[in-house]
Protein backbone atom coordinates (compact mmCIF):
# COMPACT_ATOMS: atom_id res chain seq x y z
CA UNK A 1 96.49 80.95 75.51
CA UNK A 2 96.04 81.18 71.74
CA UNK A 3 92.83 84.04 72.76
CA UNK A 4 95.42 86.01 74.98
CA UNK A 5 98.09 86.15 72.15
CA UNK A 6 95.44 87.27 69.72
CA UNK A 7 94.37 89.91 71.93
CA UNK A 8 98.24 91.05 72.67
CA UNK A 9 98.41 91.03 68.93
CA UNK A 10 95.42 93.48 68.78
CA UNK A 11 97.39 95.61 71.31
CA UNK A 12 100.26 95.99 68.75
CA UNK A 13 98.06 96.18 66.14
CA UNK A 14 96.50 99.22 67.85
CA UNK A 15 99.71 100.63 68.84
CA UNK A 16 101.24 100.59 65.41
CA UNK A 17 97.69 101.81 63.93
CA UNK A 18 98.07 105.05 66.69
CA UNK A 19 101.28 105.49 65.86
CA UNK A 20 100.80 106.30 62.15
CA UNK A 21 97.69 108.54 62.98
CA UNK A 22 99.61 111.12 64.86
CA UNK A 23 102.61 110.85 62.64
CA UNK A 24 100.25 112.62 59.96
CA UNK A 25 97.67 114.00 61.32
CA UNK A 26 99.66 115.59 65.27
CA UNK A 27 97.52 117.10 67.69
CA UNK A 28 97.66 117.76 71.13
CA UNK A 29 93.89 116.03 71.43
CA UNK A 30 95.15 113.32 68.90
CA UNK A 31 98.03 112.45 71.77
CA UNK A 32 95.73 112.08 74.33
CA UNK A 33 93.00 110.25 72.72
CA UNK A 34 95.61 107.68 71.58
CA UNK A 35 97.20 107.57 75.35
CA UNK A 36 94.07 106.78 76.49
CA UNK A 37 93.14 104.25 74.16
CA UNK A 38 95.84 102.22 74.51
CA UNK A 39 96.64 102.47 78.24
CA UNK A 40 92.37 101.25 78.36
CA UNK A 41 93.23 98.85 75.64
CA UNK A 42 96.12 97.29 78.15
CA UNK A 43 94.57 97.19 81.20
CA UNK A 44 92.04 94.69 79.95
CA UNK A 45 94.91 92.34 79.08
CA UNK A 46 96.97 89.77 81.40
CA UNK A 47 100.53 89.74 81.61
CA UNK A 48 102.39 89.52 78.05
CA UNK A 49 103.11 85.92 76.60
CA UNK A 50 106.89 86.90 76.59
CA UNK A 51 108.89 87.73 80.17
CA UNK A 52 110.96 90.96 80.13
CA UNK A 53 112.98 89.72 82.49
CA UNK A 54 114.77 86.50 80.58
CA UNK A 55 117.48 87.11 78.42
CA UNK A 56 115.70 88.29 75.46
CA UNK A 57 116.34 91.68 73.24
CA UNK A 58 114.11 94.18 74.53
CA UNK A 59 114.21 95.13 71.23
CA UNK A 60 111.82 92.40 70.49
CA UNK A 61 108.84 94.89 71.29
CA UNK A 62 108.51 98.39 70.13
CA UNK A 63 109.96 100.88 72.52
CA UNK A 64 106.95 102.43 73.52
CA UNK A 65 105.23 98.91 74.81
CA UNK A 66 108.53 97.70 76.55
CA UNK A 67 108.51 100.83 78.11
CA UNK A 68 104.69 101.21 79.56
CA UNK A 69 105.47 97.22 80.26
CA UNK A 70 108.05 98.26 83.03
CA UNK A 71 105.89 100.70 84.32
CA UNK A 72 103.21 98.39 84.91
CA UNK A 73 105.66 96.16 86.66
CA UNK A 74 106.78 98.67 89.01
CA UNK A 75 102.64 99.61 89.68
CA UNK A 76 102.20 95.79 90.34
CA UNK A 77 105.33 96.29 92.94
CA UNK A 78 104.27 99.46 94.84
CA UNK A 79 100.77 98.63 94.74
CA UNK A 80 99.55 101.33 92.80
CA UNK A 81 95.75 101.90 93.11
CA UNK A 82 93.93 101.37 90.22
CA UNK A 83 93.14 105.21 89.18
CA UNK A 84 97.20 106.19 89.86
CA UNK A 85 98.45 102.71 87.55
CA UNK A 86 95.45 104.44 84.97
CA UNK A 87 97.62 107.83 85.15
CA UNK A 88 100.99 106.17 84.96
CA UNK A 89 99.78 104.39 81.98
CA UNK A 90 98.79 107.53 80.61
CA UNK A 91 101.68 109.35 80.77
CA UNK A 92 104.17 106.65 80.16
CA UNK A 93 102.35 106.46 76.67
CA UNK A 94 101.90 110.14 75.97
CA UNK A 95 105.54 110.31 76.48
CA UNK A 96 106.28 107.36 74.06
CA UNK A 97 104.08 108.48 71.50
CA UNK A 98 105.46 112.00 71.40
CA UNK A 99 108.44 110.91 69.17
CA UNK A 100 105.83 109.78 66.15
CA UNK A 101 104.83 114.16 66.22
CA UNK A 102 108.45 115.60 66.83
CA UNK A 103 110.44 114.19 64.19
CA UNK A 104 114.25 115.14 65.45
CA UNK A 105 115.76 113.52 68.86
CA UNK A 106 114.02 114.58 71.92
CA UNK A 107 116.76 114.46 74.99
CA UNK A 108 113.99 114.55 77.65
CA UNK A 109 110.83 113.43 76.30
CA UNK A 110 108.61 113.85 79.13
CA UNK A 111 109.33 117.20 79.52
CA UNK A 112 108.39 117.65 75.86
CA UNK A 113 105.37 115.77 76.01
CA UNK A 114 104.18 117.54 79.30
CA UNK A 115 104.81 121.12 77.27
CA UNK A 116 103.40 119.61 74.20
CA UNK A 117 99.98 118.91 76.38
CA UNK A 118 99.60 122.35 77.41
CA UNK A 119 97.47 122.97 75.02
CA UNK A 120 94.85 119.68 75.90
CA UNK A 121 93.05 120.94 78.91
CA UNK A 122 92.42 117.14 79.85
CA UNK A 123 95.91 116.52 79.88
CA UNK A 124 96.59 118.53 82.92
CA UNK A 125 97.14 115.87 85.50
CA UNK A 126 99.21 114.17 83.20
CA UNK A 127 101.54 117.10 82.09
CA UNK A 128 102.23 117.34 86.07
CA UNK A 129 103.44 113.84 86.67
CA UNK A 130 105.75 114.54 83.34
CA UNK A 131 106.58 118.06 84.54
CA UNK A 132 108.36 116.68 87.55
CA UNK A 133 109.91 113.83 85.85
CA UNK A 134 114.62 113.97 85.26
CA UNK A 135 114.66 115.19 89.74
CA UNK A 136 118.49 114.24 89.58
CA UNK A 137 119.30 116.20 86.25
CA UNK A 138 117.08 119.16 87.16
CA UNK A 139 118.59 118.88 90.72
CA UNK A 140 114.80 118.89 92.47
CA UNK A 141 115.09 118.50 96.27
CA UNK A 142 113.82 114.48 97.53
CA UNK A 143 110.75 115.79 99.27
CA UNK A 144 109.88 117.56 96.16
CA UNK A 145 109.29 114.30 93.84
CA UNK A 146 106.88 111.83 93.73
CA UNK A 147 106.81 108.42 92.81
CA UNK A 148 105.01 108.60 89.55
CA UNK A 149 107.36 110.68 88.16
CA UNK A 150 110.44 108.64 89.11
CA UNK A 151 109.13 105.56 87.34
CA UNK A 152 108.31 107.45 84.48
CA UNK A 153 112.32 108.97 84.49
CA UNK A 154 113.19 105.24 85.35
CA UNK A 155 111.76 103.74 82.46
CA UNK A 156 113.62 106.87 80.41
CA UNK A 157 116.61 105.63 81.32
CA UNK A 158 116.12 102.02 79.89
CA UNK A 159 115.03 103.74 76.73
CA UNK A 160 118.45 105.51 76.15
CA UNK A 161 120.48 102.45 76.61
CA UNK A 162 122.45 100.36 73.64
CA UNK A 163 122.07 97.15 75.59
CA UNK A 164 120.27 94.53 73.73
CA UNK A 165 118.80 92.93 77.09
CA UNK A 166 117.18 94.03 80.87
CA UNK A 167 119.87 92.69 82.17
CA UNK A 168 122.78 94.61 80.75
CA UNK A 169 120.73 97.69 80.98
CA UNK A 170 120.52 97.07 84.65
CA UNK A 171 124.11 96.60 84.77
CA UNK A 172 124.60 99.59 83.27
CA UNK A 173 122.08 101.75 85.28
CA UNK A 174 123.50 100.33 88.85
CA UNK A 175 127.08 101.58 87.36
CA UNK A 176 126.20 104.98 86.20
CA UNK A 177 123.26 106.00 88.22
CA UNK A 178 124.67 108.52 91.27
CA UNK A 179 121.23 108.85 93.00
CA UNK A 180 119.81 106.85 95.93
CA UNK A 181 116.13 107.10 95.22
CA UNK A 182 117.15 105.08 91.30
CA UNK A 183 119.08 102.56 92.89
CA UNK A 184 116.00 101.63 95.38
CA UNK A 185 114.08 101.60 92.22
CA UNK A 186 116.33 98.90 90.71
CA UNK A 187 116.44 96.32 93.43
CA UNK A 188 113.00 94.97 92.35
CA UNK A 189 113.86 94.56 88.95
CA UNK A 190 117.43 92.79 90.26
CA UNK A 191 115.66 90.80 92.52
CA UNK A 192 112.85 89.47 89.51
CA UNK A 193 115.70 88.50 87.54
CA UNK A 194 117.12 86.75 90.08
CA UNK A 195 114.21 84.92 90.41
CA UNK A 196 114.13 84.06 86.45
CA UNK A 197 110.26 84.32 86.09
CA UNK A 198 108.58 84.15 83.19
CA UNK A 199 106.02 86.59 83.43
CA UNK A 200 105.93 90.43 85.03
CA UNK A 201 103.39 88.99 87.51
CA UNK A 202 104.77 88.31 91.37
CA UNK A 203 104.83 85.32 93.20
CA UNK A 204 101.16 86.16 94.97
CA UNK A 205 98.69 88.82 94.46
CA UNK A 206 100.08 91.85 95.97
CA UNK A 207 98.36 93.82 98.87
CA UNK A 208 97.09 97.50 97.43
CA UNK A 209 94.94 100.25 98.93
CA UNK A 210 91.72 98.31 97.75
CA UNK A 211 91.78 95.11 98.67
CA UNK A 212 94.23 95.69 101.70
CA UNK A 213 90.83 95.25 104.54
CA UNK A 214 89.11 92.53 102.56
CA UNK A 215 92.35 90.60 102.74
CA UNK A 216 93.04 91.89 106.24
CA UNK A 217 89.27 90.15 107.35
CA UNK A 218 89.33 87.18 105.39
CA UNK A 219 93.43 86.29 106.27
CA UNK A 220 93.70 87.96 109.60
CA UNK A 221 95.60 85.31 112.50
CA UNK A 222 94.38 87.93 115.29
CA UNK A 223 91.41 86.15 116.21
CA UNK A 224 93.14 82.33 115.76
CA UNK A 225 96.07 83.61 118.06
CA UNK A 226 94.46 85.77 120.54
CA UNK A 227 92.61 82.52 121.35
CA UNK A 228 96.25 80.43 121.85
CA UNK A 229 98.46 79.77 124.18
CA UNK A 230 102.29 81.77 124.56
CA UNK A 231 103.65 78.40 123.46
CA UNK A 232 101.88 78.53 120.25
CA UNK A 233 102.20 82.46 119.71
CA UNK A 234 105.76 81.83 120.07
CA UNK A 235 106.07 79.25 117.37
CA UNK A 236 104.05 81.59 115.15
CA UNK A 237 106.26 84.87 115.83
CA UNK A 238 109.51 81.97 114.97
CA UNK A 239 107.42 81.49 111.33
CA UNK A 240 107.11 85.23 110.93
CA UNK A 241 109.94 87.58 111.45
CA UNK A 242 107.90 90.50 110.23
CA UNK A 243 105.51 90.21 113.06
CA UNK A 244 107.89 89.13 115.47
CA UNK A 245 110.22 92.37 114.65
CA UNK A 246 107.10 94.36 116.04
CA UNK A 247 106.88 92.57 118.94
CA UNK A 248 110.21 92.31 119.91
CA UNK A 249 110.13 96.25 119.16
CA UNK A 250 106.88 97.06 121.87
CA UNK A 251 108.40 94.46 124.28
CA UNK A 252 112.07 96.38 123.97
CA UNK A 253 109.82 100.10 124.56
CA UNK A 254 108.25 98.28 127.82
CA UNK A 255 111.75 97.29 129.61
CA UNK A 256 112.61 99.36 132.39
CA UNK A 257 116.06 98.44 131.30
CA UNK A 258 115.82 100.36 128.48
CA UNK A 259 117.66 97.56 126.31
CA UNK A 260 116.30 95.80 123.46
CA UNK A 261 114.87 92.53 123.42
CA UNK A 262 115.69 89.68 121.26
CA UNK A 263 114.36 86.84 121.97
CA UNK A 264 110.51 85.97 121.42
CA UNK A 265 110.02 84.15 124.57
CA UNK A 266 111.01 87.04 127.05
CA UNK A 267 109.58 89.71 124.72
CA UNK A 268 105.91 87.39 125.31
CA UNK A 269 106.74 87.29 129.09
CA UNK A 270 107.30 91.13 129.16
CA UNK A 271 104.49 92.53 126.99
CA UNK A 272 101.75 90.14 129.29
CA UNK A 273 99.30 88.53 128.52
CA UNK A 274 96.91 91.46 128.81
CA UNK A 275 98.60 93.00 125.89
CA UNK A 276 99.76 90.50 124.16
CA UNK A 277 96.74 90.69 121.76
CA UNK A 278 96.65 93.85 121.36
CA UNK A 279 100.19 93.78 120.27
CA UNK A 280 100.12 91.08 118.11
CA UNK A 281 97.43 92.82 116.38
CA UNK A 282 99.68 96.15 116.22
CA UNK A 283 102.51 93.69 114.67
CA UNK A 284 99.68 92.60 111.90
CA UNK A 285 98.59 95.58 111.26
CA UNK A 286 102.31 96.88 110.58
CA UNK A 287 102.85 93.85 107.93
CA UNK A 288 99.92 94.44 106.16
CA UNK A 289 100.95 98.45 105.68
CA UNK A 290 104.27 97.23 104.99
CA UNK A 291 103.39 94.90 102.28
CA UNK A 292 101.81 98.18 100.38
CA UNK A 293 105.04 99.55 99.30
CA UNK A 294 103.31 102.96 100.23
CA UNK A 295 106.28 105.91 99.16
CA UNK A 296 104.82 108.10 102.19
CA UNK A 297 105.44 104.69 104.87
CA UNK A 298 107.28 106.75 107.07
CA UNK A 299 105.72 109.84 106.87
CA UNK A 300 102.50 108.14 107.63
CA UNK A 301 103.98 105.63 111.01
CA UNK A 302 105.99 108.76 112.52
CA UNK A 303 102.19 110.62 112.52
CA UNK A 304 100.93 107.55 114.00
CA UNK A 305 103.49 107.45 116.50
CA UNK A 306 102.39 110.90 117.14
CA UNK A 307 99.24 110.00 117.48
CA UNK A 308 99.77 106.93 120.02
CA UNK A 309 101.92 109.12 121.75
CA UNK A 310 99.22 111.63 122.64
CA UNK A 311 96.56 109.16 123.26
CA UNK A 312 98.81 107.67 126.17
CA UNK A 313 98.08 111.57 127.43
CA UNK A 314 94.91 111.74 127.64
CA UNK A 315 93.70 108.37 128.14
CA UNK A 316 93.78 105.88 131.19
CA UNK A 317 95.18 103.33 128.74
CA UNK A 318 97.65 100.61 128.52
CA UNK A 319 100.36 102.20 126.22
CA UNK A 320 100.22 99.21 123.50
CA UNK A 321 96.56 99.85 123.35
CA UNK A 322 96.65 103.32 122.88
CA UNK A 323 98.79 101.98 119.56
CA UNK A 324 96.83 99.72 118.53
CA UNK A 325 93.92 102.42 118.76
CA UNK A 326 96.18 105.20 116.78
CA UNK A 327 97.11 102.31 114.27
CA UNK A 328 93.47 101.79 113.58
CA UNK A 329 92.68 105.37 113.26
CA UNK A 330 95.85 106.48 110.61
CA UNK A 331 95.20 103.11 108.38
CA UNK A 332 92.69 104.97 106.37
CA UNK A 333 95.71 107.28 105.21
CA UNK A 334 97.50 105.09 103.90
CA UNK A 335 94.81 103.75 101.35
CA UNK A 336 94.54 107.52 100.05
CA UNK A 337 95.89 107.08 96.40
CA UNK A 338 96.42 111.01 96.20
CA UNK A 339 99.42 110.59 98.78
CA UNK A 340 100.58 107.69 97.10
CA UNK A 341 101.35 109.81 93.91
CA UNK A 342 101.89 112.88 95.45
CA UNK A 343 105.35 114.60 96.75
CA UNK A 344 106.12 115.07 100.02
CA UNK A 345 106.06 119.27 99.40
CA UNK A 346 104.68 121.59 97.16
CA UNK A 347 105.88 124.89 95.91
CA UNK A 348 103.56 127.90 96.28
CA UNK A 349 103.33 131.23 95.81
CA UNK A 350 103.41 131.47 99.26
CA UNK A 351 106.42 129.26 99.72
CA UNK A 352 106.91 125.65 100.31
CA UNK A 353 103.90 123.51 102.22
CA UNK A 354 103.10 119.78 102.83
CA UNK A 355 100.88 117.74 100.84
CA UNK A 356 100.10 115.65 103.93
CA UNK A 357 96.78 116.60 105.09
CA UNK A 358 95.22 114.44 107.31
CA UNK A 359 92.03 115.95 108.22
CA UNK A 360 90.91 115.52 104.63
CA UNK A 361 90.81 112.10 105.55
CA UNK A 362 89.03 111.68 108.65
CA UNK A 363 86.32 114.37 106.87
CA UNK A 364 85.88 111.43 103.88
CA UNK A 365 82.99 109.22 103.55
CA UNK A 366 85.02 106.42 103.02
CA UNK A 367 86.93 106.91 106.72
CA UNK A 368 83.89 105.40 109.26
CA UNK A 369 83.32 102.59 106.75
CA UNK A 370 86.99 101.31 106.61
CA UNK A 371 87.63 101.69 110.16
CA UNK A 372 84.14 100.07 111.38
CA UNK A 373 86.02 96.83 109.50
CA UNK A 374 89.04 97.51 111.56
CA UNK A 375 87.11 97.80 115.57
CA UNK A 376 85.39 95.07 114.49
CA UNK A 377 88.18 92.95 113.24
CA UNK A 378 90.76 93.92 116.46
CA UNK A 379 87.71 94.00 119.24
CA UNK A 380 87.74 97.73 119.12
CA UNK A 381 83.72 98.26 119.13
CA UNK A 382 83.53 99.84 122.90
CA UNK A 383 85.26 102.80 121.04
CA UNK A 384 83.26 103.12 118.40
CA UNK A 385 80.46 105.90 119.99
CA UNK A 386 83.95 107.58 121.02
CA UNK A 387 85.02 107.29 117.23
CA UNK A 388 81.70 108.42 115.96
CA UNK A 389 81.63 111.56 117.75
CA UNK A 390 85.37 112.47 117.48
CA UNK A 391 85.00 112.27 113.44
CA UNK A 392 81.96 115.35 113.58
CA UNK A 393 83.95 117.39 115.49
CA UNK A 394 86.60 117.06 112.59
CA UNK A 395 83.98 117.74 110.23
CA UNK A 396 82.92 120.83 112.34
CA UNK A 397 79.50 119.35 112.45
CA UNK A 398 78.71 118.62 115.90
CA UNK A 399 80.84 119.01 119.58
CA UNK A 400 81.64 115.70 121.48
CA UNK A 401 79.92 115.29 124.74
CA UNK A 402 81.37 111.91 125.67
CA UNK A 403 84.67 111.34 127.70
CA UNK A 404 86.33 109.22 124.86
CA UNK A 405 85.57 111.12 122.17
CA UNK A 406 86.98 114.18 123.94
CA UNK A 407 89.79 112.60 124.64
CA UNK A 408 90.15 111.52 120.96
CA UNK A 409 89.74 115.02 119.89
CA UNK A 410 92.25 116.40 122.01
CA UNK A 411 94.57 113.68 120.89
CA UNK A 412 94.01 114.48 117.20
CA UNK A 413 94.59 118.21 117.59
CA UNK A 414 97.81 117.80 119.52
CA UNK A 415 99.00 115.92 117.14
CA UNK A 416 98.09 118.14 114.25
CA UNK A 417 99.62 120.79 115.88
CA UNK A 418 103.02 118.88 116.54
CA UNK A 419 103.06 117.46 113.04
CA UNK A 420 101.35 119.56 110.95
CA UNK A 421 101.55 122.75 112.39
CA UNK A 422 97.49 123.14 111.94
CA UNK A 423 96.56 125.03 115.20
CA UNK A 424 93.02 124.99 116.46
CA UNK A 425 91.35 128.81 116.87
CA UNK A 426 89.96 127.66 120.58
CA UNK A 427 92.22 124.10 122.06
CA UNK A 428 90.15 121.80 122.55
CA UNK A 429 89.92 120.12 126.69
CA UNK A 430 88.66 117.12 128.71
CA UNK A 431 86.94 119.91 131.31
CA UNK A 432 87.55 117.49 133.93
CA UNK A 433 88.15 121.05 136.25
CA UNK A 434 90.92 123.08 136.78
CA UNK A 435 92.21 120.59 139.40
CA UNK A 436 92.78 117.62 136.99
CA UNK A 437 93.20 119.45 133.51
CA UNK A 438 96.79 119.64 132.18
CA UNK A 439 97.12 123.03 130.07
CA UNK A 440 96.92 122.73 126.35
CA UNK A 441 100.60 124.05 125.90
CA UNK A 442 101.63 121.75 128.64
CA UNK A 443 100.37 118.75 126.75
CA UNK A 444 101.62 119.83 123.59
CA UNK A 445 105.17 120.24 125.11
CA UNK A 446 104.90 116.90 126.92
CA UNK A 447 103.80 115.29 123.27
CA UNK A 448 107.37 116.66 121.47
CA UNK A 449 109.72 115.80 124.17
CA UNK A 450 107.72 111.89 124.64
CA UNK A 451 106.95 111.17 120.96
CA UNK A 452 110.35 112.69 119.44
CA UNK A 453 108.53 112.68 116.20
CA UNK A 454 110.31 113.70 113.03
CA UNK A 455 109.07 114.99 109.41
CA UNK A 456 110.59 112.23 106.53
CA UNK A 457 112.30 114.09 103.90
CA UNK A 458 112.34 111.22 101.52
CA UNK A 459 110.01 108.80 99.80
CA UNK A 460 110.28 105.32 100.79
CA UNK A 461 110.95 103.21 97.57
């Protein structure tokens, strides 16, 4: 303990030290060298000796730490990756050290800071995060704005208030604030000091991009309950209403009723036990990308949904496999960190387009690794040849010859069509003969009216 508070005191030190540097000697460079010192210098520490969230001034540490504090409780929250919490850090302090160059009252400091940086060709990454930073005040459309930047505007707020504590600047926030996506952003921070910690850490390690399949082999139930009787899966789903919500939701998609089901037992007697792994896999699979906080969640499930969709096309396949399959596939895009930081839509010269590309993805050397964990985990290997072949024909390096993988590609290029409007110069086809091949359009109709897929126009926060 008494090593940790010397090294937070070196912290301060190092801040204050900083601080004075750029108040005589400002420089664009000088900014960024001292963001990047001290956003290094933090991420070596642990949490703070002192909680934010008791009832203590937050005058009690200088404005620029309390600040890049909250940010790093709101990474910890979402799961930032390690390289986007490096880039918050950086511009939370860039924008906190800009008042030590500009001597009179800055109204919108980031904005400042990210024109100030103009000049630091290093700095470009972080002048965009700051550049997008006030959406409400500057009235930017939701799919236009990215997460980084509303923390960053977040933590702004805090800074103007006259409250002494968190919690009466919370108060005052939920009062005054008029827009949806800063009320989301408050809830964790009401619901931490509800739970009168004393430290910024959570209850249990939280689940992020990089440790999300490590945790997902070591923890995983699937192979412990696909292995147990429906008594005992029952009593699990009762322990678990995240996984049992998933359930319940495939069994409810199954009745030829077309009501929903509510009640574990029937949902285990209607799903089968043929499927019943697969879907409690599907329902584990859905908590662990849950539990990542990701701000593109459901612009990521509704082009997995697309995807499962067109799989039950083309494939001779039980329906909840086909999901399970798609699941496996789209997991690698959500442990992207450039969509996690990223807004929903760009502007252009040519106009407005979508950040989400998925085919930069599948084309990564990372993809085969991460989902070689996932077949293997979830009894998937039969498809792996399929898998194999399917990912260089998105690479454009080779042409699948096997029935799965043609199936696969067809799949993925129906759905990029649908949801991404990429079209493919020549469609690709099972050539199973002109007797037994549905036409391209036909399929692609068949996918929109089946999946009823929709484009997210907001983060999820």
């Amino acid at each position: 303990m008494e090593a940790e508070d010397k090294n937070w005191q070196g912290y301060l030190s190092l801040h204050q030290h900083l601080s004075a540097q750029l108040h005589v000697s400002p420089s664009p460079i000088a900014l960024y060298d001292a963001a990047i010192a001290l956003s290094q210098q933090r991420l070596v520490l642990g949490h703070p000796p002192s909680s934010l969230f008791e009832a203590q001034p937050a005058r009690v540490l200088p404005p620029g730490v309390w600040q890049t504090e909250m940010l790093l409780f709101y990474a910890r929250h979402y799961a930032l990756s390690a390289n986007n919490t490096h880039l918050l850090l950086l511009a939370g302090w860039s924008c906190a050290l800009i008042a030590n160059i500009q001597r009179a009252a800055i109204r919108a400091p980031a904005l400042a800071t990210a024109k100030y940086l103009v000049a630091c060709s290093q700095a470009q990454q972080i002048g965009r995060v700051l550049s997008a930073c006030y959406p409400t005040e500057r009235k930017l459309t939701p799919w236009r704005q990215d997460i980084l930047s509303l923390l960053l505007t977040e933590t702004d707020y805090f800074r103007h208030s006259h409250h002494a504590t968190l919690r009466q600047q919370l108060a005052e926030r939920l009062m005054l604030s008029n827009s949806e996506y800063e009320l989301a952003l408050l809830r964790p921070l009401l619901a931490q000091l509800r739970q009168e910690q004393d430290d910024l850490s959570l209850a249990a390690a939280p689940i992020t991009a990089q440790n999300l399949l490590q945790t997902l082999a070591q923890a995983s139930c699937y192979n412990t309950l696909s292995r147990s009787d429906n008594r005992t899966i029952e009593h699990h789903l009762q322990t678990e209403p995240q996984l049992a919500s998933t359930v319940l939701a495939i069994a409810s998609k199954l009745n030829r009723q077309q009501q929903a089901v509510s009640h574990i037992r029937l949902a285990i007697s209607m799903i089968g036990r043929d499927n019943l792994t697969d879907s409690l896999a599907v329902a584990e699979l859905h908590d662990y990308l849950s539990r990542l906080r990701h701000p593109w969640h459901s612009t990521l499930l509704q082009f997995c949904h697309c995807m499962t969709t067109a799989l039950q096309l083309v494939l001779p396949l039980p329906s909840v496999r086909c999901q399970l399959l798609a699941t496996c596939l789209m997991v690698p895009l959500w442990l992207n960190e450039r969509f996690a930081r990223s807004a929903l839509v760009r502007r252009t010269a040519e106009g407005y387009q979508r950040n989400f590309t998925p085919v930069m993805i599948v084309q990564s050397e990372r993809y085969r690794p991460q989902l070689a964990v996932l077949l293997q985990l979830y009894q998937l290997t039969a498809f792996s040849k399929s898998v194999g072949q399917w990912q260089h024909s998105v690479d454009q390096t080779s042409r699948p010859d096997e029935s799965g993988a043609k199936a696969l590609q067809l799949a993925w290029q129906l759905s990029l069509q649908l949801y991404c409007g990429i079209t493919a110069t020549a469609p690709p086809t099972l050539n199973q003969g002109p007797s037994l091949e549905t036409p391209y359009q036909q399929l692609l109709t068949q996918l929109a009216e089946q999946s009823q897929c929709f484009s997210p126009l907001q983060l999820d926060l």
